[in-house]
C-alpha atoms as a PDB file:
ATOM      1  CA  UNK A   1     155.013  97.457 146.263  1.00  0.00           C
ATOM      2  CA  UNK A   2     153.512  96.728 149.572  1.00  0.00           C
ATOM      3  CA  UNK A   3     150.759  95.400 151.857  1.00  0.00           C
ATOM      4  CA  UNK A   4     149.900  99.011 153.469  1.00  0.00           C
ATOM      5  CA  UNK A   5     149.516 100.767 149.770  1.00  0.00           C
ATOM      6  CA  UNK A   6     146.252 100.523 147.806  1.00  0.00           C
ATOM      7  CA  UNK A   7     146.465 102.490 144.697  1.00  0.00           C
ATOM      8  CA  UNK A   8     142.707 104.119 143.668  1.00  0.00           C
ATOM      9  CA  UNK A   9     142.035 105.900 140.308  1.00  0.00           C
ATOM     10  CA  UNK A  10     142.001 109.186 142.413  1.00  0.00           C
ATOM     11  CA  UNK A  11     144.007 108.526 145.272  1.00  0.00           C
ATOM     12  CA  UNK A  12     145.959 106.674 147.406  1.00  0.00           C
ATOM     13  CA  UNK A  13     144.776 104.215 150.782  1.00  0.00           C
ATOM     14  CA  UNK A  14     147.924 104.284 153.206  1.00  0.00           C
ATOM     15  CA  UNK A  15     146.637 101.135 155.740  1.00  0.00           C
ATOM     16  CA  UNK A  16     147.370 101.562 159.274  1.00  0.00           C
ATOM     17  CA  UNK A  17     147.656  98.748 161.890  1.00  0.00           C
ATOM     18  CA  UNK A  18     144.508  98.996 161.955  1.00  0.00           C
ATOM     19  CA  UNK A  19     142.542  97.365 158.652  1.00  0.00           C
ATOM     20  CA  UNK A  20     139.820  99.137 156.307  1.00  0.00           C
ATOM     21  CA  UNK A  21     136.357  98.573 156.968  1.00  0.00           C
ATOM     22  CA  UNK A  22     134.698  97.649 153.973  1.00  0.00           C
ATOM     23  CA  UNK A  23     130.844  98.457 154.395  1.00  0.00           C
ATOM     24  CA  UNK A  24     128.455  95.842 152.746  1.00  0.00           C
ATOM     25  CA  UNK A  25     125.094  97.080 150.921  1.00  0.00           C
ATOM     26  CA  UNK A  26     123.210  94.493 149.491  1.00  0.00           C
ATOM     27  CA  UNK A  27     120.776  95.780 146.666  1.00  0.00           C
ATOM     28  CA  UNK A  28     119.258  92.317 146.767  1.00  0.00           C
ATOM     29  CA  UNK A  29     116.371  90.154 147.506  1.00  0.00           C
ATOM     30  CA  UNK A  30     118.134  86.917 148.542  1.00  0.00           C
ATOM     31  CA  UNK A  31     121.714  87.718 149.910  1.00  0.00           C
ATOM     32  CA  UNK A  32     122.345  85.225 153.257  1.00  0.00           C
ATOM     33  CA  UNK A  33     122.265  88.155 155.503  1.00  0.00           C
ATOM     34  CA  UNK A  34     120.252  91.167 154.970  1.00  0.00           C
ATOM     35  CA  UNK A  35     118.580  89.932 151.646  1.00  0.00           C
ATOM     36  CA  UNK A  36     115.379  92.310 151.205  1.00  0.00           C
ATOM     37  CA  UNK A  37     116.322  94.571 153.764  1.00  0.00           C
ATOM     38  CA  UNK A  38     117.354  96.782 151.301  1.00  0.00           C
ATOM     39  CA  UNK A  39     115.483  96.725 148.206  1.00  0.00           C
ATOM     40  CA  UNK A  40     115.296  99.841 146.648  1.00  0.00           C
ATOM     41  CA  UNK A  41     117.333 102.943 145.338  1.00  0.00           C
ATOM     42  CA  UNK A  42     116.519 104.718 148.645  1.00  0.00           C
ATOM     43  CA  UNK A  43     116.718 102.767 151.234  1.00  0.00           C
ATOM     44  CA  UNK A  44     119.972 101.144 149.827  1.00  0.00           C
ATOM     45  CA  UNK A  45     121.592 104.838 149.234  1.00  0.00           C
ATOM     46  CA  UNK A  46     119.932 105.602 153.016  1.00  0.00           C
ATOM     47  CA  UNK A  47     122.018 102.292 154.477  1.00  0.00           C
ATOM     48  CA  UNK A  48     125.313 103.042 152.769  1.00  0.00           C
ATOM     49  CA  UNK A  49     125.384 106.633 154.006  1.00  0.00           C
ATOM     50  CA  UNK A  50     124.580 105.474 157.390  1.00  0.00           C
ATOM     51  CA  UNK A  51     127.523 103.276 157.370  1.00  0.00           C
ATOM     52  CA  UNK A  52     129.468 105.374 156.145  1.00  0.00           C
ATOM     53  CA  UNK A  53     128.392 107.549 158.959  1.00  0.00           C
ATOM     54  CA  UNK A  54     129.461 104.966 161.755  1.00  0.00           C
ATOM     55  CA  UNK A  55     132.417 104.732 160.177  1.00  0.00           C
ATOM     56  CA  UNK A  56     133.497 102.452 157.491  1.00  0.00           C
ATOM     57  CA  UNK A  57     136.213 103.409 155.129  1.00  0.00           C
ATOM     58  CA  UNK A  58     134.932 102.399 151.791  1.00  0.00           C
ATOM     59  CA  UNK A  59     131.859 101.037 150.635  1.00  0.00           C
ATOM     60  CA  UNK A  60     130.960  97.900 148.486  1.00  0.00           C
ATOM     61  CA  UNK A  61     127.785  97.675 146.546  1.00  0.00           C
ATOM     62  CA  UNK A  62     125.801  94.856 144.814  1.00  0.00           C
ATOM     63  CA  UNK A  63     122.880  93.535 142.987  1.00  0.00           C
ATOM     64  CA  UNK A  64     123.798  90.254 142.483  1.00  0.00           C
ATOM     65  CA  UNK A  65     123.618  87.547 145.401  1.00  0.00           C
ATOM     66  CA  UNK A  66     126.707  85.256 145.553  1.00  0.00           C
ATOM     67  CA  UNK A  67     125.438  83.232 148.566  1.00  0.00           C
ATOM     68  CA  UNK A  68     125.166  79.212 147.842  1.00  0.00           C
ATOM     69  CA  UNK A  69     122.997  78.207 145.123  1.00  0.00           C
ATOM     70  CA  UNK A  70     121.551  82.098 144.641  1.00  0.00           C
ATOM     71  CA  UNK A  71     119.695  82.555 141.160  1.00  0.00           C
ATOM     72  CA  UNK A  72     121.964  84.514 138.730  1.00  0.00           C
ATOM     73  CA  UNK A  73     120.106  88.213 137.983  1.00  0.00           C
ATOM     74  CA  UNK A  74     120.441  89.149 133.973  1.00  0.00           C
ATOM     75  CA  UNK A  75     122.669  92.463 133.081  1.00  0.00           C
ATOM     76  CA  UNK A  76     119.707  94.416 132.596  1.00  0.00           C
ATOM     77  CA  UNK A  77     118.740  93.902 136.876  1.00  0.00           C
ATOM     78  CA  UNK A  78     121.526  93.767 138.211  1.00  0.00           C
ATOM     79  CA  UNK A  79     122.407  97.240 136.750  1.00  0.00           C
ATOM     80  CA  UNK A  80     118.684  98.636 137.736  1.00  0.00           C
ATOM     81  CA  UNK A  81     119.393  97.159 141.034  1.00  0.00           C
ATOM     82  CA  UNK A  82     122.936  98.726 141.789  1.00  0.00           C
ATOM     83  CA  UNK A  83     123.849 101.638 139.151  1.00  0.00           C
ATOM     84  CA  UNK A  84     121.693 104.309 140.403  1.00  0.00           C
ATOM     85  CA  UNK A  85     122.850 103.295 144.384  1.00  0.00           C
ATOM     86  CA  UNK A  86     126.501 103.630 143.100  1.00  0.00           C
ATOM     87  CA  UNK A  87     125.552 107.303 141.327  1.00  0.00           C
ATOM     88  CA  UNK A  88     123.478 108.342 144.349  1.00  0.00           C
ATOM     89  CA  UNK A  89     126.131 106.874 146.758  1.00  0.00           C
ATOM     90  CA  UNK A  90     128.933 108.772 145.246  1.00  0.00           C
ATOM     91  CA  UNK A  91     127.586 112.218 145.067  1.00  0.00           C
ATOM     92  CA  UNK A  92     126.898 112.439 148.607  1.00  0.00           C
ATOM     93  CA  UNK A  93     129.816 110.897 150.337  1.00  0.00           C
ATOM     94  CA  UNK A  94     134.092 110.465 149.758  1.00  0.00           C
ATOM     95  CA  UNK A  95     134.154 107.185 150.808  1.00  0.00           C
ATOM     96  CA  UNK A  96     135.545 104.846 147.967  1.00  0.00           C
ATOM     97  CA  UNK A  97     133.008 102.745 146.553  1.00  0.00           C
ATOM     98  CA  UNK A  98     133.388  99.399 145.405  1.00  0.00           C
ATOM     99  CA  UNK A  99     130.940  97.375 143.041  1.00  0.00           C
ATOM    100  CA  UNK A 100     130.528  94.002 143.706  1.00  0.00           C
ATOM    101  CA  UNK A 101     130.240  92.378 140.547  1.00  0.00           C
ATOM    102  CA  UNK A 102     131.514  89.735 137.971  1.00  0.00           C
ATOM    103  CA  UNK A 103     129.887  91.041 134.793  1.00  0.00           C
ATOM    104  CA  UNK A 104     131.794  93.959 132.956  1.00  0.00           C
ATOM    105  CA  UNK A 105     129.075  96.149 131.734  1.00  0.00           C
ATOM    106  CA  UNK A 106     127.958  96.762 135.300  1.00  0.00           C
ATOM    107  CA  UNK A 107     131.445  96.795 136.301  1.00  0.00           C
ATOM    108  CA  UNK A 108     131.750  99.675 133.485  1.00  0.00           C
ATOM    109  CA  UNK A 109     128.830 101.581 134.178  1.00  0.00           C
ATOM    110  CA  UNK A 110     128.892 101.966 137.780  1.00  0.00           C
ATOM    111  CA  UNK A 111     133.134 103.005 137.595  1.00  0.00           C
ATOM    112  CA  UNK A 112     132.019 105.656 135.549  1.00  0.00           C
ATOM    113  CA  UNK A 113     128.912 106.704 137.732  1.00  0.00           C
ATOM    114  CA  UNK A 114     131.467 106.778 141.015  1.00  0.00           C
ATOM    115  CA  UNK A 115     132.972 103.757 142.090  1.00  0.00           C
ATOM    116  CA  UNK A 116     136.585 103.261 142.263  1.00  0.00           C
ATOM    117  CA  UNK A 117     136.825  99.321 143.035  1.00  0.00           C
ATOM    118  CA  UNK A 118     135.344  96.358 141.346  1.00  0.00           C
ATOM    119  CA  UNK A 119     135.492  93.318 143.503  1.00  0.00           C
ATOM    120  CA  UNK A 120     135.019  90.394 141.588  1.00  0.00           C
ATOM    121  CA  UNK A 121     134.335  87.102 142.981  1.00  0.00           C
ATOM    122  CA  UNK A 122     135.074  85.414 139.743  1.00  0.00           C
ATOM    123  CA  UNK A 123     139.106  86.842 140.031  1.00  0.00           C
ATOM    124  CA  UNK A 124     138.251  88.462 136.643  1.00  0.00           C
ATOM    125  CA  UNK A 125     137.493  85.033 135.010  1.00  0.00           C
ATOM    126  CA  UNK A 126     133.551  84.963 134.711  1.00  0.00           C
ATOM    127  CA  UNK A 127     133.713  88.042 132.175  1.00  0.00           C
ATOM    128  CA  UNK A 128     136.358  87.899 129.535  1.00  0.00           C
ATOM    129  CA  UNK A 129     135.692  92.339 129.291  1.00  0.00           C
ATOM    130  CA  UNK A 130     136.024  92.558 132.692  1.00  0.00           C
ATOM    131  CA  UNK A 131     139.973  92.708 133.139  1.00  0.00           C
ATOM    132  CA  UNK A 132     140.570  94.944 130.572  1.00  0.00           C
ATOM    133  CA  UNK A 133     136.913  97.296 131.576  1.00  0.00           C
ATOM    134  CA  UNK A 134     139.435  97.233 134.947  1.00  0.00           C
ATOM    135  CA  UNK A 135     142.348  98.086 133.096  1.00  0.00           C
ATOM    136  CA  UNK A 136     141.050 101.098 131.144  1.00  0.00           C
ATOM    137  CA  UNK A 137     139.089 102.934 133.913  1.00  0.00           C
ATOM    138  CA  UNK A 138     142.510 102.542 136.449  1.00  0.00           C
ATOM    139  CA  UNK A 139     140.626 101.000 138.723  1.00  0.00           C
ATOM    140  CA  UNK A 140     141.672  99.274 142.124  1.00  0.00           C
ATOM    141  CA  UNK A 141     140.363  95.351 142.054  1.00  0.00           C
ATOM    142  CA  UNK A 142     139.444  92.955 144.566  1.00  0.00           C
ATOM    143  CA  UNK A 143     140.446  89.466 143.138  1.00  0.00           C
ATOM    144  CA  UNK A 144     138.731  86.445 144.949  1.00  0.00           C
ATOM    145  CA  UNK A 145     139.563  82.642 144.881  1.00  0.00           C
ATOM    146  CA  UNK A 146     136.119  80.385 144.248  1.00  0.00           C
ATOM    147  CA  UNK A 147     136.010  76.937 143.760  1.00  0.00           C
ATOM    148  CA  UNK A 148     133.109  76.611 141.628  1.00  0.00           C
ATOM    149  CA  UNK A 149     130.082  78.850 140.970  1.00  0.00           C
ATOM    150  CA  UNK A 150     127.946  80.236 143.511  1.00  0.00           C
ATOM    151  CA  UNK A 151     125.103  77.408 142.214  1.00  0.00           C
ATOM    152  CA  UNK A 152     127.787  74.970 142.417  1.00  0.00           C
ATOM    153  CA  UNK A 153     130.239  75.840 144.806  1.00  0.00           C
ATOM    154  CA  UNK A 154     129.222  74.267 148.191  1.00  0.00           C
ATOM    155  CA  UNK A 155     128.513  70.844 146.403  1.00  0.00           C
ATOM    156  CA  UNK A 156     131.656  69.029 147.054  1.00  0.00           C
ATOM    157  CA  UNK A 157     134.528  71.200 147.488  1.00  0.00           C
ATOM    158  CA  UNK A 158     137.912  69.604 148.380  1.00  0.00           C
ATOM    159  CA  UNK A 159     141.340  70.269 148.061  1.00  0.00           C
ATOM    160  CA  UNK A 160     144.648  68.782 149.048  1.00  0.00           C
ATOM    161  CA  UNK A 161     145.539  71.764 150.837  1.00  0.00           C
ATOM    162  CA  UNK A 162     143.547  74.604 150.865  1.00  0.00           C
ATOM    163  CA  UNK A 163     146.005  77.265 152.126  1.00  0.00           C
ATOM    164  CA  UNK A 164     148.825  76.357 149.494  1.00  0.00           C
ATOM    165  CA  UNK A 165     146.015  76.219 146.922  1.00  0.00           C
ATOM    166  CA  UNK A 166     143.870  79.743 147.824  1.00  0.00           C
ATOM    167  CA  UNK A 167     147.821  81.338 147.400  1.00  0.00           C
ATOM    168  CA  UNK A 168     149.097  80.046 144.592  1.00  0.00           C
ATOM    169  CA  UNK A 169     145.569  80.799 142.663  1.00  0.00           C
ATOM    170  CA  UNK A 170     145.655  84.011 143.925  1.00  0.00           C
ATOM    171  CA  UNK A 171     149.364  84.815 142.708  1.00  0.00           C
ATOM    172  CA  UNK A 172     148.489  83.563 138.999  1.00  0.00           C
ATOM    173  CA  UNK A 173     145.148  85.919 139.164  1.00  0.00           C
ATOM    174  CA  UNK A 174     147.263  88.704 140.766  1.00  0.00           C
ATOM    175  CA  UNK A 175     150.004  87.924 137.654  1.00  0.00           C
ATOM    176  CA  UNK A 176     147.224  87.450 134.978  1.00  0.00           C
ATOM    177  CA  UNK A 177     146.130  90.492 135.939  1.00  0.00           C
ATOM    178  CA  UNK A 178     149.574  92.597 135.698  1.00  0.00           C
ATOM    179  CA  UNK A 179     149.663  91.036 132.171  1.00  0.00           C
ATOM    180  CA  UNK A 180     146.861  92.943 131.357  1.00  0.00           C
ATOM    181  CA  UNK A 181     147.555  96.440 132.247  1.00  0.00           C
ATOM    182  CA  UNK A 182     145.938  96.230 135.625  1.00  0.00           C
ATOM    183  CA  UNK A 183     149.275  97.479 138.040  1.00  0.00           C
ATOM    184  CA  UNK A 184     149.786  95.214 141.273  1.00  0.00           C
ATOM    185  CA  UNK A 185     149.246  97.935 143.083  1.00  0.00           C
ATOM    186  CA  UNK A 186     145.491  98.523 142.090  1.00  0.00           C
ATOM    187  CA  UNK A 187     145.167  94.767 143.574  1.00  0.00           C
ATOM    188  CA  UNK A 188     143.535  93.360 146.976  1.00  0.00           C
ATOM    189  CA  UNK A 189     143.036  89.410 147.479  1.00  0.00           C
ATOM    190  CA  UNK A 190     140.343  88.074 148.824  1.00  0.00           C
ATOM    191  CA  UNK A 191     141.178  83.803 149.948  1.00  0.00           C
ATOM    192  CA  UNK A 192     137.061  83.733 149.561  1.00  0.00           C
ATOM    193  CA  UNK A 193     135.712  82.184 153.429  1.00  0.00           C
ATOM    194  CA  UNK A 194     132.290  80.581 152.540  1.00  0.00           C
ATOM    195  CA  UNK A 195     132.963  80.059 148.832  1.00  0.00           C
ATOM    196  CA  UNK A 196     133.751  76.631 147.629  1.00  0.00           C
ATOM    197  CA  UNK A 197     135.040  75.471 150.655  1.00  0.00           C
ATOM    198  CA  UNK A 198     133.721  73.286 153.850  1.00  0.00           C
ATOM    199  CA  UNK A 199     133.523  74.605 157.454  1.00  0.00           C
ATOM    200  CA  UNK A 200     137.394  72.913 157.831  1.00  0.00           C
ATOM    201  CA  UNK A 201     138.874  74.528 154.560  1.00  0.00           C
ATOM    202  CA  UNK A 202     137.230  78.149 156.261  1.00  0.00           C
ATOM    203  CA  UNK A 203     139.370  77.702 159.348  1.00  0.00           C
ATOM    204  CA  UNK A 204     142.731  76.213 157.617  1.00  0.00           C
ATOM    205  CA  UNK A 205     142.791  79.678 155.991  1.00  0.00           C
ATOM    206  CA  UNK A 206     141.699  81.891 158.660  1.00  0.00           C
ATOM    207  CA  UNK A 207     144.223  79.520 160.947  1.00  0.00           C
ATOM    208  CA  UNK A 208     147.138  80.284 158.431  1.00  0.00           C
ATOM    209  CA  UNK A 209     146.007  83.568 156.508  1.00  0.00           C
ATOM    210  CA  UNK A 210     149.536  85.072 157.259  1.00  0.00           C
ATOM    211  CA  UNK A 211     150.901  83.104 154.165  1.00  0.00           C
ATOM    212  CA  UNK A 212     149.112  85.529 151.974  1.00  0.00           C
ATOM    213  CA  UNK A 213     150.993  88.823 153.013  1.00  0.00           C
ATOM    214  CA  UNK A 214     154.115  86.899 150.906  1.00  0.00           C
ATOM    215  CA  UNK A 215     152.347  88.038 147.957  1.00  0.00           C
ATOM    216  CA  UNK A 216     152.759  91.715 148.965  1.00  0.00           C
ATOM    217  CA  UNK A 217     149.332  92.801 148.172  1.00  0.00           C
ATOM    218  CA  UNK A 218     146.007  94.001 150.883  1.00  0.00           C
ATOM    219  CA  UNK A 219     144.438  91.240 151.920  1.00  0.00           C
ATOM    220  CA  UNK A 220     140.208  91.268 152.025  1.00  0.00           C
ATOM    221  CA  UNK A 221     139.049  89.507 154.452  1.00  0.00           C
ATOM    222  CA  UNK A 222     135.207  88.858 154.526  1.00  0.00           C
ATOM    223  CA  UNK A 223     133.831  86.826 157.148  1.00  0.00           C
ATOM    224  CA  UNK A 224     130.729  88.445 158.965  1.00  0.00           C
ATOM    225  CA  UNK A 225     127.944  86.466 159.446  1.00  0.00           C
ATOM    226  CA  UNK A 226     128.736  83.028 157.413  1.00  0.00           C
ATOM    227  CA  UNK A 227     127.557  79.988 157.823  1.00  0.00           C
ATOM    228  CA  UNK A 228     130.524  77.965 159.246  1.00  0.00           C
ATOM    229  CA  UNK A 229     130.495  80.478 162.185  1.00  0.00           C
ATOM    230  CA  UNK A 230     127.046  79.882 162.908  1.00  0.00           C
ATOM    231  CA  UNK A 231     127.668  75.972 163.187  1.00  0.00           C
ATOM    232  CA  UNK A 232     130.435  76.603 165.645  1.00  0.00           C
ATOM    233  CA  UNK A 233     128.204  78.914 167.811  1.00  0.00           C
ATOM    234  CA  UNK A 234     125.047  77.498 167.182  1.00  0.00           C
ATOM    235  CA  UNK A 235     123.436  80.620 166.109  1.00  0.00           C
ATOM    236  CA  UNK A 236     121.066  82.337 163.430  1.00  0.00           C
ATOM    237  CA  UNK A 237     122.637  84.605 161.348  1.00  0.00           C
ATOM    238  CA  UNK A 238     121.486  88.207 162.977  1.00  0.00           C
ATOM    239  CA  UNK A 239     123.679  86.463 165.850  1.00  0.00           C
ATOM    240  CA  UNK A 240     127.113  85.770 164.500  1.00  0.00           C
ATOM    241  CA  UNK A 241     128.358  89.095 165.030  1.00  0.00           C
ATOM    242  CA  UNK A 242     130.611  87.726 168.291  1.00  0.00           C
ATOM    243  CA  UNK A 243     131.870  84.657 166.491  1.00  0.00           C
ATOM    244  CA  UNK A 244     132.472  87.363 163.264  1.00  0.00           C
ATOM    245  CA  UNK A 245     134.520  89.646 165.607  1.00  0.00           C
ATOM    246  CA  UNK A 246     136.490  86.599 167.018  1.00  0.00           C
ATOM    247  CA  UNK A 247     137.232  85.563 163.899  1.00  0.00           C
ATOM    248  CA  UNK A 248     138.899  88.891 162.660  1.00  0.00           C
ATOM    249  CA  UNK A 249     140.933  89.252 166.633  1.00  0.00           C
ATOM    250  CA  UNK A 250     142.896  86.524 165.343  1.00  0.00           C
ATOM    251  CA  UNK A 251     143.744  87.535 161.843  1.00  0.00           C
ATOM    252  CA  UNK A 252     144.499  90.571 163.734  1.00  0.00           C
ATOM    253  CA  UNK A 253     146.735  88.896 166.016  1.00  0.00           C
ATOM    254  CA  UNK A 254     148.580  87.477 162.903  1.00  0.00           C
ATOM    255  CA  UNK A 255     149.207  90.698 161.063  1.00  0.00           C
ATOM    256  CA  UNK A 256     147.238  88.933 158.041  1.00  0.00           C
ATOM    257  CA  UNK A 257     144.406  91.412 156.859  1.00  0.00           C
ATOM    258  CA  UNK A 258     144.454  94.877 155.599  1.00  0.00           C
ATOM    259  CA  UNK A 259     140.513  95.224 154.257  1.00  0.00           C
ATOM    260  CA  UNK A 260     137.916  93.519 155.992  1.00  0.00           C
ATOM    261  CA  UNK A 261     134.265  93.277 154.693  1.00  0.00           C
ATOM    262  CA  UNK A 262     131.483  93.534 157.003  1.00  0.00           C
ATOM    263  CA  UNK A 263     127.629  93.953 157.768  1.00  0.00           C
ATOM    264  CA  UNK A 264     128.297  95.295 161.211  1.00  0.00           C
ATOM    265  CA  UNK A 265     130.305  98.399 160.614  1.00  0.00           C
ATOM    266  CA  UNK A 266     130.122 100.708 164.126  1.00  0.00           C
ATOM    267  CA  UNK A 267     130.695  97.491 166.269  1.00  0.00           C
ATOM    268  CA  UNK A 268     133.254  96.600 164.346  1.00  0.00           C
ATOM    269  CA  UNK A 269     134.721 100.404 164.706  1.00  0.00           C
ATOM    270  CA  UNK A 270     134.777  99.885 167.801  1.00  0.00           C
ATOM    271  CA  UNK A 271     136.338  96.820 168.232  1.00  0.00           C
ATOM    272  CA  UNK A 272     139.067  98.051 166.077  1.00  0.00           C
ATOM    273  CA  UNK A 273     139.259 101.716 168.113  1.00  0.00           C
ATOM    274  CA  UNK A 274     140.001  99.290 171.404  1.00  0.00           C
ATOM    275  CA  UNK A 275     142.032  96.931 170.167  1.00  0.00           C
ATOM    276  CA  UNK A 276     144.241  99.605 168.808  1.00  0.00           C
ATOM    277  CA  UNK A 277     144.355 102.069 171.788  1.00  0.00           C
ATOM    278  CA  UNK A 278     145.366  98.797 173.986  1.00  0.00           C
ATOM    279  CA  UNK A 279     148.070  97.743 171.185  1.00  0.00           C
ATOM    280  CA  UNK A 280     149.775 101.909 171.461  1.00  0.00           C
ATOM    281  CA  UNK A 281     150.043 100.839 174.915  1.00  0.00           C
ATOM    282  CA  UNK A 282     152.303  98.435 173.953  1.00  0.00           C
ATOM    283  CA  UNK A 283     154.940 100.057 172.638  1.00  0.00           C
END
């Protein structure tokens, strides 16, 4: 099993040096970002094309808002918001796509519509279908740690210490899931930056998110745009991309990500295409 290995129903990901991009549409009204920009069927199918156009890798979709203290959708909108974006999505392009989701019946619709992934922020606890709707279709899984709900999470989180904490939570979800039929190998971790944890707990983990390759499994990191970066620059969100791209140099510079999620995907290309044509100079 390894780090560099992410095992798809239909194929393979072999990752580089250089990490995935994962693309981010939002088929919502209120995510912190780009919330509205994207509203409907055809302007959401539009965006993820045109990121997969500038060059992102796979592609993760989702109607439901997980920002702090977002309003939980029902079943029935969240799958008129993101199922026929997944079905559209996947006919036209070959780029994996991932659903972003914690309910199963989406999760089950939109794997068998196109997707390949289902990255849930809930670690496959918010759903009791959801690990074994994972297990059946073979598909790959993001598994995220959250303390709390998005409606509760940013309340009071704490911890003793949040690096030792975000790993061993993620090994038990990682061996939960294994227990289940879902193979280690269809598994990425995600430590969760921005959920359940204050600006400090963001930047232990970011500081130390090398201890996480011990578990042997991609690591997601998802960082673009949130909120503690925009307290340490001082800037709105539509200006965090700097602070964003900072943030990922240093995971970078620690060898301690393998997927990372963004809004911004052809600047981050291209941050990644010169930071690895400097590091073959290295050699």
């Amino acid at each position: 099993m390894s780090a560099r290995e992410w095992h798809l129903p239909d194929r393979v990901l072999c990752i580089g040096p250089r990490p995935l991009i994962l693309g981010i549409v939002n088929v919502t009204p209120d995510s912190f970002s780009d919330g509205g920009l994207y509203p409907d069927t055809d302007s959401a199918v539009a965006h993820g094309l045109c990121l997969a156009e500038e060059g992102a890798d796979l592609l993760d979709i989702g109607g439901e808002s997980t920002r702090p203290g977002a309003t939980p959708v029902s079943l029935d909108e969240e799958l008129r918001r993101a199922l026929p974006v997944v079905a559209a999505v996947a006919k036209r392009t070959r780029v994996p796509l991932s659903i972003d989701t914690s309910k199963s019946e989406v999760a089950r619709a939109c794997l068998e519509s196109g997707a390949h992934i289902v990255n849930d922020v809930t670690a496959l606890t918010g759903d009791l279908d959801m690990a074994r709707t994972v297990a059946n279709a073979k598909a790959a899984v993001i598994l995220m740690h959250m303390q709390g709900t998005p409606q509760t999470m940013q309340i009071a989180p704490a911890y003793d210490n949040v690096v030792a904490e975000v790993a061993h939570y993620l090994e038990t979800r990682l061996h939960a899931a294994a227990e289940i039929g879902i193979h280690p190998d269809r598994v990425a971790l995600d430590p969760g930056i921005g959920f359940g944890k204050k600006a400090r707990h963001n930047l232990d983990l970011l500081a130390h998110l090398d201890a996480l390759q011990r578990l042997g499994r991609p690591v997601c990191l998802g960082v673009s745009r949130k909120g503690f970066l925009g307290k340490i620059v001082e800037r709105d969100v539509a200006e965090r991309l700097p602070a964003s791209l900072a943030a990922l140099a240093y995971a970078l510079c620690r060898q301690a990500v393998q997927i990372i999620r963004v809004h911004d995907v052809k600047e981050t290309r291209d941050f990644l295409r010169t930071w690895e044509a400097i590091e073959n100079r290295t050699g």
